[in-house]
PDB file of N, CA and C in Angstrom:
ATOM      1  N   UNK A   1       0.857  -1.186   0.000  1.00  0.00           N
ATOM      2  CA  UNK A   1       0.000   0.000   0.000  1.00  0.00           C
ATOM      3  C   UNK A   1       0.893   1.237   0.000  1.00  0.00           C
ATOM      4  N   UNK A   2       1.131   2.031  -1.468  1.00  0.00           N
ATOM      5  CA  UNK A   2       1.448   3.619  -1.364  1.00  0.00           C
ATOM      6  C   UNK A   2       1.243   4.484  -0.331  1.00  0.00           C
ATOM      7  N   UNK A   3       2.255   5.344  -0.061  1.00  0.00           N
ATOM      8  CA  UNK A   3       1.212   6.241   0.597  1.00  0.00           C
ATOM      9  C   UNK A   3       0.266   7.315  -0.020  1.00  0.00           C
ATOM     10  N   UNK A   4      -0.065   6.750  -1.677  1.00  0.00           N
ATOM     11  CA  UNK A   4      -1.078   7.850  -2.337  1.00  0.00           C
ATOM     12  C   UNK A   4      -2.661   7.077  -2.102  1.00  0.00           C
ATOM     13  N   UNK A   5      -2.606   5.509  -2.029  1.00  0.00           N
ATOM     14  CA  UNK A   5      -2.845   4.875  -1.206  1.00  0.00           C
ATOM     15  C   UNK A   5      -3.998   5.107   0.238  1.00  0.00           C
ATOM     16  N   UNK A   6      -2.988   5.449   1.005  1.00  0.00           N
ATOM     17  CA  UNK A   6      -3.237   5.504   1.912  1.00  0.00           C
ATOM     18  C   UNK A   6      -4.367   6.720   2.571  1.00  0.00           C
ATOM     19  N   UNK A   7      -3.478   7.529   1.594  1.00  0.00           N
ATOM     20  CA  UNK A   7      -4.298   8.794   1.411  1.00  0.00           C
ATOM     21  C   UNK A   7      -5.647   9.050   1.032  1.00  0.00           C
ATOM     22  N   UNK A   8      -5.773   7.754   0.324  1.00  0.00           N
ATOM     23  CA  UNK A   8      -7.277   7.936  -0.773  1.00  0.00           C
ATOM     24  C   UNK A   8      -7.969   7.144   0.478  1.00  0.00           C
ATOM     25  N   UNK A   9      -7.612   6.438   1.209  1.00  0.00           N
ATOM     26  CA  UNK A   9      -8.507   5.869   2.165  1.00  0.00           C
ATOM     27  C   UNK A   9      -8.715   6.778   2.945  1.00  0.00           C
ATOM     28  N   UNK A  10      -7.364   7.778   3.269  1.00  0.00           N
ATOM     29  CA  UNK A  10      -8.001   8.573   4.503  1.00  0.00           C
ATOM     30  C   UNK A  10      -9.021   9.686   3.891  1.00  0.00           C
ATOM     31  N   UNK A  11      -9.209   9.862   2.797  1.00  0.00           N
ATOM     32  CA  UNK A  11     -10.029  10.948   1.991  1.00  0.00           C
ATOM     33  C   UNK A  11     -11.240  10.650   2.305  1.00  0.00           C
ATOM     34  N   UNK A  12     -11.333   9.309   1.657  1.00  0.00           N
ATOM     35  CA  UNK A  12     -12.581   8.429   1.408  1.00  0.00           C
ATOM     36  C   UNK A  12     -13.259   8.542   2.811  1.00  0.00           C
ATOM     37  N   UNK A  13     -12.182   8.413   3.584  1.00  0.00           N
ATOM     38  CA  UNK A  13     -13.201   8.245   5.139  1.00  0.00           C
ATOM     39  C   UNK A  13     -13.534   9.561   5.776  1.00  0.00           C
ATOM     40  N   UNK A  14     -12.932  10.246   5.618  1.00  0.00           N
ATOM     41  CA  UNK A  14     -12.811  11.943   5.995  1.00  0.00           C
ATOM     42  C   UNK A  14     -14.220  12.468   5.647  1.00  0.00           C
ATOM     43  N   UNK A  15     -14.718  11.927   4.227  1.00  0.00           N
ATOM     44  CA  UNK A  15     -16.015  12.352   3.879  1.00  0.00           C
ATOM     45  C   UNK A  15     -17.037  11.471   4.277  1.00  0.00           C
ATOM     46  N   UNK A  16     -17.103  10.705   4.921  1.00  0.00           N
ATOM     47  CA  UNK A  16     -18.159  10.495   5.840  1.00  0.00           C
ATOM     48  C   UNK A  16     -18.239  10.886   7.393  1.00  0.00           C
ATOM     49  N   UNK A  17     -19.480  11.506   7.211  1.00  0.00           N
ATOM     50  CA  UNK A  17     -19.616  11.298   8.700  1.00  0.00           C
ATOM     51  C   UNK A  17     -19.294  11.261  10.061  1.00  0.00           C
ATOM     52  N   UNK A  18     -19.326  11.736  10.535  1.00  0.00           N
ATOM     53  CA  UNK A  18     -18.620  11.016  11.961  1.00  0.00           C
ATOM     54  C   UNK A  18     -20.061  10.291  12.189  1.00  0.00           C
ATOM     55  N   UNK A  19     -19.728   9.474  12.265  1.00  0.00           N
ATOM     56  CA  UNK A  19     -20.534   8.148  13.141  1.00  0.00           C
ATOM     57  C   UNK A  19     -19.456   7.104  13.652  1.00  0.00           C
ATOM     58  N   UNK A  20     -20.377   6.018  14.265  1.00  0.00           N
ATOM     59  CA  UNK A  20     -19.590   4.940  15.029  1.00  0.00           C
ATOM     60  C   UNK A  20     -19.517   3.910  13.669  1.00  0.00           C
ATOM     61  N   UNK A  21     -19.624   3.844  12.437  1.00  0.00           N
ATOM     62  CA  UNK A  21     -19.074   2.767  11.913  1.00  0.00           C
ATOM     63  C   UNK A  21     -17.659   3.392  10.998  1.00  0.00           C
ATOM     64  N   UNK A  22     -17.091   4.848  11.467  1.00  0.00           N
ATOM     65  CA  UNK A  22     -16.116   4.888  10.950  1.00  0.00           C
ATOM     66  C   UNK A  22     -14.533   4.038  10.892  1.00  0.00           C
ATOM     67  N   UNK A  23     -14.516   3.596  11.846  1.00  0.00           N
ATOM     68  CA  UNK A  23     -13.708   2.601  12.142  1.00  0.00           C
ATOM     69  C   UNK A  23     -13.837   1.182  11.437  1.00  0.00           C
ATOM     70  N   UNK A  24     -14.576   0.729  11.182  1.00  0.00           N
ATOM     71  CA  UNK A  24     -14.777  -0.352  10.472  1.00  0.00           C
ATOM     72  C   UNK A  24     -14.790   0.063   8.891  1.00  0.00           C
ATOM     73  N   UNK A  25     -15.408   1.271   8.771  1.00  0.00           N
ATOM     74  CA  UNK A  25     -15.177   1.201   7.016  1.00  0.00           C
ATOM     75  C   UNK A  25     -13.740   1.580   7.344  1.00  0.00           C
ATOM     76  N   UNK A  26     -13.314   2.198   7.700  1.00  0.00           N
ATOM     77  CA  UNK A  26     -11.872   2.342   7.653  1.00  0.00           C
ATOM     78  C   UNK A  26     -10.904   1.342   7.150  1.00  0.00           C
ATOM     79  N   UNK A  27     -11.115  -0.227   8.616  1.00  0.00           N
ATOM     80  CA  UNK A  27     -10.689  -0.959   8.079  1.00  0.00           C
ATOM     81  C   UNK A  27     -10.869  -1.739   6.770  1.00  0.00           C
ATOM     82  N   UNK A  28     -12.218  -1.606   6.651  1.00  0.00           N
ATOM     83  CA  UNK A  28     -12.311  -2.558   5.478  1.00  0.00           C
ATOM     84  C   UNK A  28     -11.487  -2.282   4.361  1.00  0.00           C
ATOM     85  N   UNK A  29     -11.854  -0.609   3.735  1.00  0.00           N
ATOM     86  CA  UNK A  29     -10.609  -0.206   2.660  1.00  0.00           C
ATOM     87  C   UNK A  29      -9.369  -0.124   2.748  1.00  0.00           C
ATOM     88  N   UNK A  30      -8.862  -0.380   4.156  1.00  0.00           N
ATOM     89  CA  UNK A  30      -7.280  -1.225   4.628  1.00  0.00           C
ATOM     90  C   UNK A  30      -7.552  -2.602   3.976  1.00  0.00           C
ATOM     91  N   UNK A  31      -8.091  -3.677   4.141  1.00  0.00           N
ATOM     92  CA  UNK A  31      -8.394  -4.975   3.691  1.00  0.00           C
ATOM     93  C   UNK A  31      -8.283  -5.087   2.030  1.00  0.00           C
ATOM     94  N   UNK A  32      -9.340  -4.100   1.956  1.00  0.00           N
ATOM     95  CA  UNK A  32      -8.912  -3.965   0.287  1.00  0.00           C
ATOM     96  C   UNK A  32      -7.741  -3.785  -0.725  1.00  0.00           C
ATOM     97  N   UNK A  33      -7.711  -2.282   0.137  1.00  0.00           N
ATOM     98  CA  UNK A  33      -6.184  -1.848  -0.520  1.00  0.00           C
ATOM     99  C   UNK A  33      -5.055  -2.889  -0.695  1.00  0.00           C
ATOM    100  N   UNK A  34      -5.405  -3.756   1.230  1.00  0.00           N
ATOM    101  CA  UNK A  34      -4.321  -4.927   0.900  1.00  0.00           C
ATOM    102  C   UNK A  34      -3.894  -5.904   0.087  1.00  0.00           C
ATOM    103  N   UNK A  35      -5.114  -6.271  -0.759  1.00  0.00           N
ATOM    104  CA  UNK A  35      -5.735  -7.463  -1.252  1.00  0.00           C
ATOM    105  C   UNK A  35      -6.122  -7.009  -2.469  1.00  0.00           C
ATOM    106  N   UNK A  36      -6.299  -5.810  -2.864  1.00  0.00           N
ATOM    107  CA  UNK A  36      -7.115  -5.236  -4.410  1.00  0.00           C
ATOM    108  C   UNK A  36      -5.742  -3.777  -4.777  1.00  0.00           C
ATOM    109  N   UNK A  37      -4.924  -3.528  -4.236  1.00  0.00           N
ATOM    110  CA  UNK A  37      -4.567  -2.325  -4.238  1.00  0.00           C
ATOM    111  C   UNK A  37      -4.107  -1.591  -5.417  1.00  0.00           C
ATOM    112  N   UNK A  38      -3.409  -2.013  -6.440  1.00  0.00           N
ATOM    113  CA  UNK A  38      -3.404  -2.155  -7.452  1.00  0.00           C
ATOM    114  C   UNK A  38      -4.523  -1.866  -8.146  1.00  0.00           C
ATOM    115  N   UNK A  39      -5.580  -2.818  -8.556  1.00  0.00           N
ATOM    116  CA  UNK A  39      -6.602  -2.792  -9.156  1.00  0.00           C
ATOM    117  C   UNK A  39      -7.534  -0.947  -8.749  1.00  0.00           C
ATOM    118  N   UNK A  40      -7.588  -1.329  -7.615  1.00  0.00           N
ATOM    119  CA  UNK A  40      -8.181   0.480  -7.077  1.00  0.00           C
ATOM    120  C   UNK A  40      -7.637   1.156  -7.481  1.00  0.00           C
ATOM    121  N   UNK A  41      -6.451   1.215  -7.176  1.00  0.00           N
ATOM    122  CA  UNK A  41      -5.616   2.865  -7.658  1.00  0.00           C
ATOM    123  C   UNK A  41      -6.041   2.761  -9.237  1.00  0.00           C
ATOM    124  N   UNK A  42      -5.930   1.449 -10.101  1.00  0.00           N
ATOM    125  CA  UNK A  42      -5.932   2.425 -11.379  1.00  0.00           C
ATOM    126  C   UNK A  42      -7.204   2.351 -11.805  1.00  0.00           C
ATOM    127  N   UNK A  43      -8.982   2.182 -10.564  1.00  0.00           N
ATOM    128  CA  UNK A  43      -9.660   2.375 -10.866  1.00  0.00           C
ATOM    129  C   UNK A  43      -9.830   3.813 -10.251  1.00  0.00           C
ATOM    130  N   UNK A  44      -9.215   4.279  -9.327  1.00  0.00           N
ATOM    131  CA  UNK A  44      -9.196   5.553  -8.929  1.00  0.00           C
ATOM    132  C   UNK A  44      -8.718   7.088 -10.041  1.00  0.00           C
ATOM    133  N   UNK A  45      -7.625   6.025 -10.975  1.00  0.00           N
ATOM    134  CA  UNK A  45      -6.573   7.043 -11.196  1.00  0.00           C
ATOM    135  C   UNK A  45      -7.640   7.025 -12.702  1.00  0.00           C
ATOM    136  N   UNK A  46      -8.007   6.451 -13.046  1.00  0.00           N
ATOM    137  CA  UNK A  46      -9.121   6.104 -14.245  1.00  0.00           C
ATOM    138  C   UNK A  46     -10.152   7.547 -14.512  1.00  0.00           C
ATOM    139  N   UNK A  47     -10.651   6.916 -13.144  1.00  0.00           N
ATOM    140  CA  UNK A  47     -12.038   8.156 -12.613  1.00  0.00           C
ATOM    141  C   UNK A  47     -11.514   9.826 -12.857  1.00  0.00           C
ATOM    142  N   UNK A  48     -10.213  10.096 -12.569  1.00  0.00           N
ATOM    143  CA  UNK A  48     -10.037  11.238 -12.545  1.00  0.00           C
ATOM    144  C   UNK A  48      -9.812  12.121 -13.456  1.00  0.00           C
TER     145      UNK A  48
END
């Protein structure tokens, strides 16, 4: 995981909410990134 990466998760989460399931989506797009990370970024880098 980049830290451009890392960044897009903390973005991603930044714009939700404060509620109590921030922590868990959090992790999950940690899980992803781990496991898909690649694939995201150049569906991220796609989108832009």
């Amino acid at each position: 995981m980049t830290n451009c990466d890392r960044l897009t998760v903390t973005c991603l989460c930044d714009r939700i909410p404060e509620n109590k399931y921030k922590d868990e989506i959090y992790r999950t797009y940690h899980l992803l990134f781990r496991y898909f990370g690649d694939e995201i970024s150049n569906l991220l880098r796609n989108r832009v």
